[in-house]
PDB file of N, CA and C in Angstrom:
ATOM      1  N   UNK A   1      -9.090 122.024  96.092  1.00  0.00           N
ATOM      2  CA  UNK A   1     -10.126 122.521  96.972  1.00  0.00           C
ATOM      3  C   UNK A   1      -9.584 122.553  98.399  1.00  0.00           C
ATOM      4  N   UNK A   2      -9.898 123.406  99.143  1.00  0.00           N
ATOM      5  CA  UNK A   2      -9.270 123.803 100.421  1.00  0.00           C
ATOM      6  C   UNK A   2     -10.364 124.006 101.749  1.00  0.00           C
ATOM      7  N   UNK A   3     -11.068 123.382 102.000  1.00  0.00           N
ATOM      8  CA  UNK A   3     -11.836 123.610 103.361  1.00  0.00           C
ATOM      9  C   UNK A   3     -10.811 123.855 104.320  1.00  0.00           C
ATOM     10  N   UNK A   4     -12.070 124.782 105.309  1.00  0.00           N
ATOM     11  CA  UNK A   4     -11.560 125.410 106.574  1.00  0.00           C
ATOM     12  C   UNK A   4     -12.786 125.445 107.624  1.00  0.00           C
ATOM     13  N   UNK A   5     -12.661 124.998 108.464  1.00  0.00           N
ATOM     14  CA  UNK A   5     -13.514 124.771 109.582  1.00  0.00           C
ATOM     15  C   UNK A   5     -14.215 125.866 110.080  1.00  0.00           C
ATOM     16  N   UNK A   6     -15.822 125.946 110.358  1.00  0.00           N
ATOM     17  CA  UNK A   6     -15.749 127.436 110.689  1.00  0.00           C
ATOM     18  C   UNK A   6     -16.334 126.911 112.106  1.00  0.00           C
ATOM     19  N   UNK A   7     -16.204 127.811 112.796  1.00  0.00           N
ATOM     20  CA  UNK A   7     -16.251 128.027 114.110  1.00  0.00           C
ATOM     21  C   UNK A   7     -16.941 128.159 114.816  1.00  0.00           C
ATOM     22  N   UNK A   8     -17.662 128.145 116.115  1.00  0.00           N
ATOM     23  CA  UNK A   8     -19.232 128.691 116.889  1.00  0.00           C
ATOM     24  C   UNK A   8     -19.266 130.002 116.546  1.00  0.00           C
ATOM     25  N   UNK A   9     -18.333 131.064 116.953  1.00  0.00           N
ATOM     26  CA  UNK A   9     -18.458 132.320 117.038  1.00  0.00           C
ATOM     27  C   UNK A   9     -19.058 132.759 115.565  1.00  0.00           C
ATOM     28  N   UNK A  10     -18.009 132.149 114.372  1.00  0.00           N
ATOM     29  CA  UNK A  10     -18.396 132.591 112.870  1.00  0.00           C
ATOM     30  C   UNK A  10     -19.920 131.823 112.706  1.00  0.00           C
ATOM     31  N   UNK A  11     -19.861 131.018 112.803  1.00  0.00           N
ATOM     32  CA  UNK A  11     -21.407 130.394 112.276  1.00  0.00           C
ATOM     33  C   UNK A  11     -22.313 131.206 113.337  1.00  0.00           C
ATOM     34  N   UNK A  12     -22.192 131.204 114.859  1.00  0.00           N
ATOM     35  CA  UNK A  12     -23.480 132.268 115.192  1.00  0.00           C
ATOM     36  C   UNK A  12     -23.673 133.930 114.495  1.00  0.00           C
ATOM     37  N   UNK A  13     -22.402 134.599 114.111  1.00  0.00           N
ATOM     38  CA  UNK A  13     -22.558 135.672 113.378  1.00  0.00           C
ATOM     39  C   UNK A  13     -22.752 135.748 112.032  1.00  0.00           C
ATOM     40  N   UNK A  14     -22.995 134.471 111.395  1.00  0.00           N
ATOM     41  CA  UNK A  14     -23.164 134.539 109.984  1.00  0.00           C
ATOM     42  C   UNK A  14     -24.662 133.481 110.038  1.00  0.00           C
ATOM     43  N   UNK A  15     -24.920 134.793 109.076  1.00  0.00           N
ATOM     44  CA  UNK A  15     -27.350 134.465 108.673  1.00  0.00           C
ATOM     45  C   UNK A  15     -26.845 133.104 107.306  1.00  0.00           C
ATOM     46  N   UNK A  16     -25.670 133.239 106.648  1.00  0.00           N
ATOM     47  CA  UNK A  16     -25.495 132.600 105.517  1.00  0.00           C
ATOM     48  C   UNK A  16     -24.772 130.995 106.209  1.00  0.00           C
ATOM     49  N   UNK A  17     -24.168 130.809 107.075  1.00  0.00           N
ATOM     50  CA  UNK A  17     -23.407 129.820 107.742  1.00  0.00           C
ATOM     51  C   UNK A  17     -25.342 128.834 108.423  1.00  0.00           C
ATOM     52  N   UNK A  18     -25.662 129.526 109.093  1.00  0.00           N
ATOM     53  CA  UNK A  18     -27.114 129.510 109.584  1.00  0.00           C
ATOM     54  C   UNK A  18     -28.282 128.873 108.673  1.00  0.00           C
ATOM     55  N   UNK A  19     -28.273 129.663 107.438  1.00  0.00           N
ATOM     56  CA  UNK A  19     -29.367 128.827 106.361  1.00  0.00           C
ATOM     57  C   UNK A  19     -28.570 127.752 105.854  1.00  0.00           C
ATOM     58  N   UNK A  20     -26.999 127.524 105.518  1.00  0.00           N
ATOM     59  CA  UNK A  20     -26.325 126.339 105.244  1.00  0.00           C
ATOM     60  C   UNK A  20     -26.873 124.968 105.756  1.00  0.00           C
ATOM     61  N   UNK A  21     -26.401 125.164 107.026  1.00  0.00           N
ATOM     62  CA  UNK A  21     -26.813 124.252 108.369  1.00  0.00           C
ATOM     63  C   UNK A  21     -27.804 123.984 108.163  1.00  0.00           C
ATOM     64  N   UNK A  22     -29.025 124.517 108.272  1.00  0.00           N
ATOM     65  CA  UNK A  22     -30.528 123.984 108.272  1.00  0.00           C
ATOM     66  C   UNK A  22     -30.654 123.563 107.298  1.00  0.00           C
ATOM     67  N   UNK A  23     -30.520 123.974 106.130  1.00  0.00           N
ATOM     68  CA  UNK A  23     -30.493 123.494 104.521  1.00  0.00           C
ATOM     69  C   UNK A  23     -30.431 121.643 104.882  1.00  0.00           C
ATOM     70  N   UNK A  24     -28.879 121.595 105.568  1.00  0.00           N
ATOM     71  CA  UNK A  24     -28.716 120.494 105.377  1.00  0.00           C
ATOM     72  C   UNK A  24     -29.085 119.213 106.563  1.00  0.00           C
ATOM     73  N   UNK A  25     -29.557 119.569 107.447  1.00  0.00           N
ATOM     74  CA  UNK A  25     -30.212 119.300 107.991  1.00  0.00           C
ATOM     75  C   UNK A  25     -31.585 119.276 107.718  1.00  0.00           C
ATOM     76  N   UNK A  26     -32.314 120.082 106.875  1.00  0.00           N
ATOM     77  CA  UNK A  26     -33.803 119.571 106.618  1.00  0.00           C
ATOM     78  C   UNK A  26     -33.542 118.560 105.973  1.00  0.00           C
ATOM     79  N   UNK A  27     -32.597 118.465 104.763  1.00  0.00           N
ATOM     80  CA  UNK A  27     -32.064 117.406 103.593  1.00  0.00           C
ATOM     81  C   UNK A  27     -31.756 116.181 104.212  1.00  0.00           C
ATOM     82  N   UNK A  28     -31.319 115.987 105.335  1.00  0.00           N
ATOM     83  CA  UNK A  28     -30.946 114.646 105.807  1.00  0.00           C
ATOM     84  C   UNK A  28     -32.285 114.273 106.852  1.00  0.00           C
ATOM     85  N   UNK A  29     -33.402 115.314 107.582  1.00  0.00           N
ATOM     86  CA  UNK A  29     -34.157 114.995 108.140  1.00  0.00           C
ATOM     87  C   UNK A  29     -35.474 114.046 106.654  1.00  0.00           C
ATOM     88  N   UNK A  30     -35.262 114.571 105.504  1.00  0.00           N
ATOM     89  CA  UNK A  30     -36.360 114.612 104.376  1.00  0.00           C
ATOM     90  C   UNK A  30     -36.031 112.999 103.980  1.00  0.00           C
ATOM     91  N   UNK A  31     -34.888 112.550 104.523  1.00  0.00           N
ATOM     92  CA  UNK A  31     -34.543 111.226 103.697  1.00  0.00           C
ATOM     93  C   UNK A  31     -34.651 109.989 105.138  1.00  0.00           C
ATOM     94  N   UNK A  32     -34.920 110.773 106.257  1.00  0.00           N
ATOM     95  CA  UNK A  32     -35.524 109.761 107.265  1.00  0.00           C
ATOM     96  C   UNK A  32     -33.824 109.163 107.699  1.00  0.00           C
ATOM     97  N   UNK A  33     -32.673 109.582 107.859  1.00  0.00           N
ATOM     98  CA  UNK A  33     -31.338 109.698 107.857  1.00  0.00           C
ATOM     99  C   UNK A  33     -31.393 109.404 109.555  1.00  0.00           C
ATOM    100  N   UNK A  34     -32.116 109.933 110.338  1.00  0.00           N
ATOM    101  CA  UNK A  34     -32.288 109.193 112.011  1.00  0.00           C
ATOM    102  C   UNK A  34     -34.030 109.933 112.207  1.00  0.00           C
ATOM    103  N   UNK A  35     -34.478 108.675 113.027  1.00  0.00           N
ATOM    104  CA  UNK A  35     -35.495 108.666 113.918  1.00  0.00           C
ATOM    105  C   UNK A  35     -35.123 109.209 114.981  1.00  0.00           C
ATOM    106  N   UNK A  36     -36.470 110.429 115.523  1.00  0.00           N
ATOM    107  CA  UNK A  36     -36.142 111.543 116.480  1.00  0.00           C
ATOM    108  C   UNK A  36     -36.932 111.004 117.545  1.00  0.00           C
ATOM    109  N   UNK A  37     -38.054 110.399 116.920  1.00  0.00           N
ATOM    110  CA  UNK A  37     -39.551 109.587 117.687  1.00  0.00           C
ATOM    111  C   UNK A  37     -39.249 108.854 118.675  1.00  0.00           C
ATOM    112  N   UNK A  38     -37.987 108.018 118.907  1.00  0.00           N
ATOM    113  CA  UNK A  38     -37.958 107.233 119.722  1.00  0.00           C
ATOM    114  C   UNK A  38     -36.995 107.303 120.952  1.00  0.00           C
ATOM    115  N   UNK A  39     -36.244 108.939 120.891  1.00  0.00           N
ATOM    116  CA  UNK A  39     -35.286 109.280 121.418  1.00  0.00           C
ATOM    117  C   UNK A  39     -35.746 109.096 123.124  1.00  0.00           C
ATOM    118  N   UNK A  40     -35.020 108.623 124.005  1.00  0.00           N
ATOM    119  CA  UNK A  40     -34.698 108.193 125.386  1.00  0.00           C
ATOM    120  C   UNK A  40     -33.286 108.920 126.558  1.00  0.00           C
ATOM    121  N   UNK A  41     -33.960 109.174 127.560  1.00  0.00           N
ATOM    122  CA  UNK A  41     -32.205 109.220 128.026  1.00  0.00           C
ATOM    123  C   UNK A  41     -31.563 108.370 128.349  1.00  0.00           C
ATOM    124  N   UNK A  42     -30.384 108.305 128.106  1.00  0.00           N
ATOM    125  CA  UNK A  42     -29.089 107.091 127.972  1.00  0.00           C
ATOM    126  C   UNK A  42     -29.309 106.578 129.244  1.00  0.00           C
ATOM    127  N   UNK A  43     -29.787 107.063 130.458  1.00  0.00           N
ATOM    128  CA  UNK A  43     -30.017 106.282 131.541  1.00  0.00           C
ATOM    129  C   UNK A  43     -30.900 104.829 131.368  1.00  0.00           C
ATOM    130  N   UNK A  44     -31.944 105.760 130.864  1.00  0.00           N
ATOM    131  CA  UNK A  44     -33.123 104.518 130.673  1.00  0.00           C
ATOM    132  C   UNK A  44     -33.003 103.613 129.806  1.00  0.00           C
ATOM    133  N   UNK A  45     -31.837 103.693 128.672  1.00  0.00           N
ATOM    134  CA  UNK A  45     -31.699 102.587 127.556  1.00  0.00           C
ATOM    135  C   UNK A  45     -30.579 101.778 128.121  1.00  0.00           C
ATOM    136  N   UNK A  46     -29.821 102.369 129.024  1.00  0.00           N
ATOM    137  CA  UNK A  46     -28.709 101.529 129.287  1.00  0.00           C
ATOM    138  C   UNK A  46     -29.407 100.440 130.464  1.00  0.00           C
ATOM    139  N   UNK A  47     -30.282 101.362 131.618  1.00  0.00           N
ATOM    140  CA  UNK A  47     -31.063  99.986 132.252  1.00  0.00           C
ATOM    141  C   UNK A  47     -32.003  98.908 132.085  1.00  0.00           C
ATOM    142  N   UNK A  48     -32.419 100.018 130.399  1.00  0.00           N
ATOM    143  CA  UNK A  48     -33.404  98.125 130.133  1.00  0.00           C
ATOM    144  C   UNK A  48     -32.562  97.335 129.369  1.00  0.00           C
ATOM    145  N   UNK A  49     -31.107  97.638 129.166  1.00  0.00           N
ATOM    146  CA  UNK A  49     -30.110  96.926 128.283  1.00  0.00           C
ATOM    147  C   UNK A  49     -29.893  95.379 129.010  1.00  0.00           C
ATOM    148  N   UNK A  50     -29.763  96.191 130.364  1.00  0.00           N
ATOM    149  CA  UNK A  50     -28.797  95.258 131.395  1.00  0.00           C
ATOM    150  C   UNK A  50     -29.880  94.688 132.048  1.00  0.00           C
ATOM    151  N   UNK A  51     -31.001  95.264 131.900  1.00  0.00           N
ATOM    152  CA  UNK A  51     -32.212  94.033 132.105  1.00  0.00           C
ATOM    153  C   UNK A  51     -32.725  93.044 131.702  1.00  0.00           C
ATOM    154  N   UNK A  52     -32.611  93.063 130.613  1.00  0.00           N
ATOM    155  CA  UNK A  52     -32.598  92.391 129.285  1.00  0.00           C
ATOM    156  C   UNK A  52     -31.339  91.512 128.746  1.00  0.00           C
ATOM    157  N   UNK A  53     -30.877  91.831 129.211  1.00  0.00           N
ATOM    158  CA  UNK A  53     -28.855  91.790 129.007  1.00  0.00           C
ATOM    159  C   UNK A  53     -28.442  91.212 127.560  1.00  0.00           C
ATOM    160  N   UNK A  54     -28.910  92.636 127.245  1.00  0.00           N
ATOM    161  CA  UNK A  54     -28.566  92.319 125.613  1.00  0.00           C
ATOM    162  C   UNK A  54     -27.366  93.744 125.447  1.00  0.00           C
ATOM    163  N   UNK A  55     -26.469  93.623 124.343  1.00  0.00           N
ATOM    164  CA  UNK A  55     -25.643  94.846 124.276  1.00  0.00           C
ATOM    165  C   UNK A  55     -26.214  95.483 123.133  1.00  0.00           C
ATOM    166  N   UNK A  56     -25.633  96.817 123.649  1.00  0.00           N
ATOM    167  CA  UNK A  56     -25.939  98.164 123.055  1.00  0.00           C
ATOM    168  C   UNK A  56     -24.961  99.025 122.786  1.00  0.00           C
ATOM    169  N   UNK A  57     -25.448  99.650 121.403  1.00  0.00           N
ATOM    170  CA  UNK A  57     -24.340 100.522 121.123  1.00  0.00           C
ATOM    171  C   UNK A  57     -25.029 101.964 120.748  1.00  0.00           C
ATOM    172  N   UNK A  58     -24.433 102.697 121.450  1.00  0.00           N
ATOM    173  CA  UNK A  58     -24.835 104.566 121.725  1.00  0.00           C
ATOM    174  C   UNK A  58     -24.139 105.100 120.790  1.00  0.00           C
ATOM    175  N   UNK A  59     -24.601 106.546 120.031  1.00  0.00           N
ATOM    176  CA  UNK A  59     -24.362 107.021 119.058  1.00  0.00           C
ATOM    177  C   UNK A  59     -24.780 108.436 119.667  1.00  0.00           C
ATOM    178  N   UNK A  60     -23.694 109.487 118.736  1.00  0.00           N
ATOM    179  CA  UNK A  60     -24.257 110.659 118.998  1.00  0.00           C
ATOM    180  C   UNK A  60     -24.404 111.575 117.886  1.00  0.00           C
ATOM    181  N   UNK A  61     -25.334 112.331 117.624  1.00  0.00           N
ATOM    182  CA  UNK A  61     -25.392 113.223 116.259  1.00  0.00           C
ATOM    183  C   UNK A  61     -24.846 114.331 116.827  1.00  0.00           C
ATOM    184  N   UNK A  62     -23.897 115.065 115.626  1.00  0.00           N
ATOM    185  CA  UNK A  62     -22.859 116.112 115.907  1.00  0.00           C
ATOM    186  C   UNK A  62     -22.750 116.966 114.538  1.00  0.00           C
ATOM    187  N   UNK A  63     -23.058 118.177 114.456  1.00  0.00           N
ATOM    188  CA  UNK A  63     -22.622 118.577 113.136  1.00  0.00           C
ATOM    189  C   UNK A  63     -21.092 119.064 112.945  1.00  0.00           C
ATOM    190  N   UNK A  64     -19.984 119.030 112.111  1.00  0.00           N
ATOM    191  CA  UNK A  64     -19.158 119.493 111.872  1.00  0.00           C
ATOM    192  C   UNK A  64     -19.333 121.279 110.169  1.00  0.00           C
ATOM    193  N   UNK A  65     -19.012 122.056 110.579  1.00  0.00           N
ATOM    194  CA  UNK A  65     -18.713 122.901 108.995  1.00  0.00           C
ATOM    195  C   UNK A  65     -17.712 123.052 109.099  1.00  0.00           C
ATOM    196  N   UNK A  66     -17.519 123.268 107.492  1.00  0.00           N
ATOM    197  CA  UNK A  66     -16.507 123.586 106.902  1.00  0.00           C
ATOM    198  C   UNK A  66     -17.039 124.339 105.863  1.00  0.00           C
ATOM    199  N   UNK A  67     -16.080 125.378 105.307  1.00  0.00           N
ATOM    200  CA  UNK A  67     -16.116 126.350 104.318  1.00  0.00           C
ATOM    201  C   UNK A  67     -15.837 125.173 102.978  1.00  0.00           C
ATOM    202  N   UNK A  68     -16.241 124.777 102.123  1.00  0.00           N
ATOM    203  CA  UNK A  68     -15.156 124.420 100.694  1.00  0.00           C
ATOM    204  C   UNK A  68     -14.605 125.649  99.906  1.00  0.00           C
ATOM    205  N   UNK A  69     -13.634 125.660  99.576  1.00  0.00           N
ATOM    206  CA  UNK A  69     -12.865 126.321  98.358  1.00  0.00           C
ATOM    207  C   UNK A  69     -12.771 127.845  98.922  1.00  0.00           C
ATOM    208  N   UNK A  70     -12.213 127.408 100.707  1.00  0.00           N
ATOM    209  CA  UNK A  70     -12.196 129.106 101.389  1.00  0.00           C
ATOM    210  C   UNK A  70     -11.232 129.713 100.810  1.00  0.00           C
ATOM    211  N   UNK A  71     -10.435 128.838 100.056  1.00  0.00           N
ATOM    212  CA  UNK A  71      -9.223 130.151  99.246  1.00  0.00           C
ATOM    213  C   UNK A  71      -9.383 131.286  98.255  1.00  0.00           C
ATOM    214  N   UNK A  72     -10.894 130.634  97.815  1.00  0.00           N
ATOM    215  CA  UNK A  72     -11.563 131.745  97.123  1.00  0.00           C
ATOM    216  C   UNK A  72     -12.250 133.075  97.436  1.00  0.00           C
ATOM    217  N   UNK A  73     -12.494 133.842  96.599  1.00  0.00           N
ATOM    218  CA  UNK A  73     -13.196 135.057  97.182  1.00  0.00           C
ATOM    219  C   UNK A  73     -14.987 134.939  97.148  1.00  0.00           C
ATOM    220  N   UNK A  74     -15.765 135.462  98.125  1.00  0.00           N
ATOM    221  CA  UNK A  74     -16.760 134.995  98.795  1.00  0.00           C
ATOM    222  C   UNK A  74     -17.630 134.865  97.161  1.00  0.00           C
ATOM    223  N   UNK A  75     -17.010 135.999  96.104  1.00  0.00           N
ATOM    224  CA  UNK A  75     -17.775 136.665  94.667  1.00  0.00           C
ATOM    225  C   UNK A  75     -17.715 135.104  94.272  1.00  0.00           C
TER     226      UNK A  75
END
């Protein structure tokens, strides 16, 4: 199997790259995978950190694609 990364340009011109993405993203929103409810800006979590002076650790959600088995034909 051979993945290949696809790209901003290819995923904004492709409707099929587009329903992928959301697909899998509803799928990980459906299993409760991160809480959106409690989202803050990093300003304000880092000053009640150090108010509190407890440590914290920041995270960022990022999607990566990839094609699987791009050596194949799309058929």
């Amino acid at each position: 199997m051979v993945a290949r990364e696809v790209g901003k340009k290819e995923y904004s011109e492709s409707a099929k790259a587009q329903a992928a993405l959301r697909k899998e993203i509803d799928r990980l929103t459906a299993i409760n995978t991160w809480n959106e409810d409690g989202v803050q800006p990093l300003h304000a979590v880092k000053r009640a950190a150090d108010r509190q002076e407890i440590k914290i650790h920041i995270g960022r959600v990022f999607w990566i694609m990839v094609e699987k088995n791009s050596e194949l034909s799309p058929d």
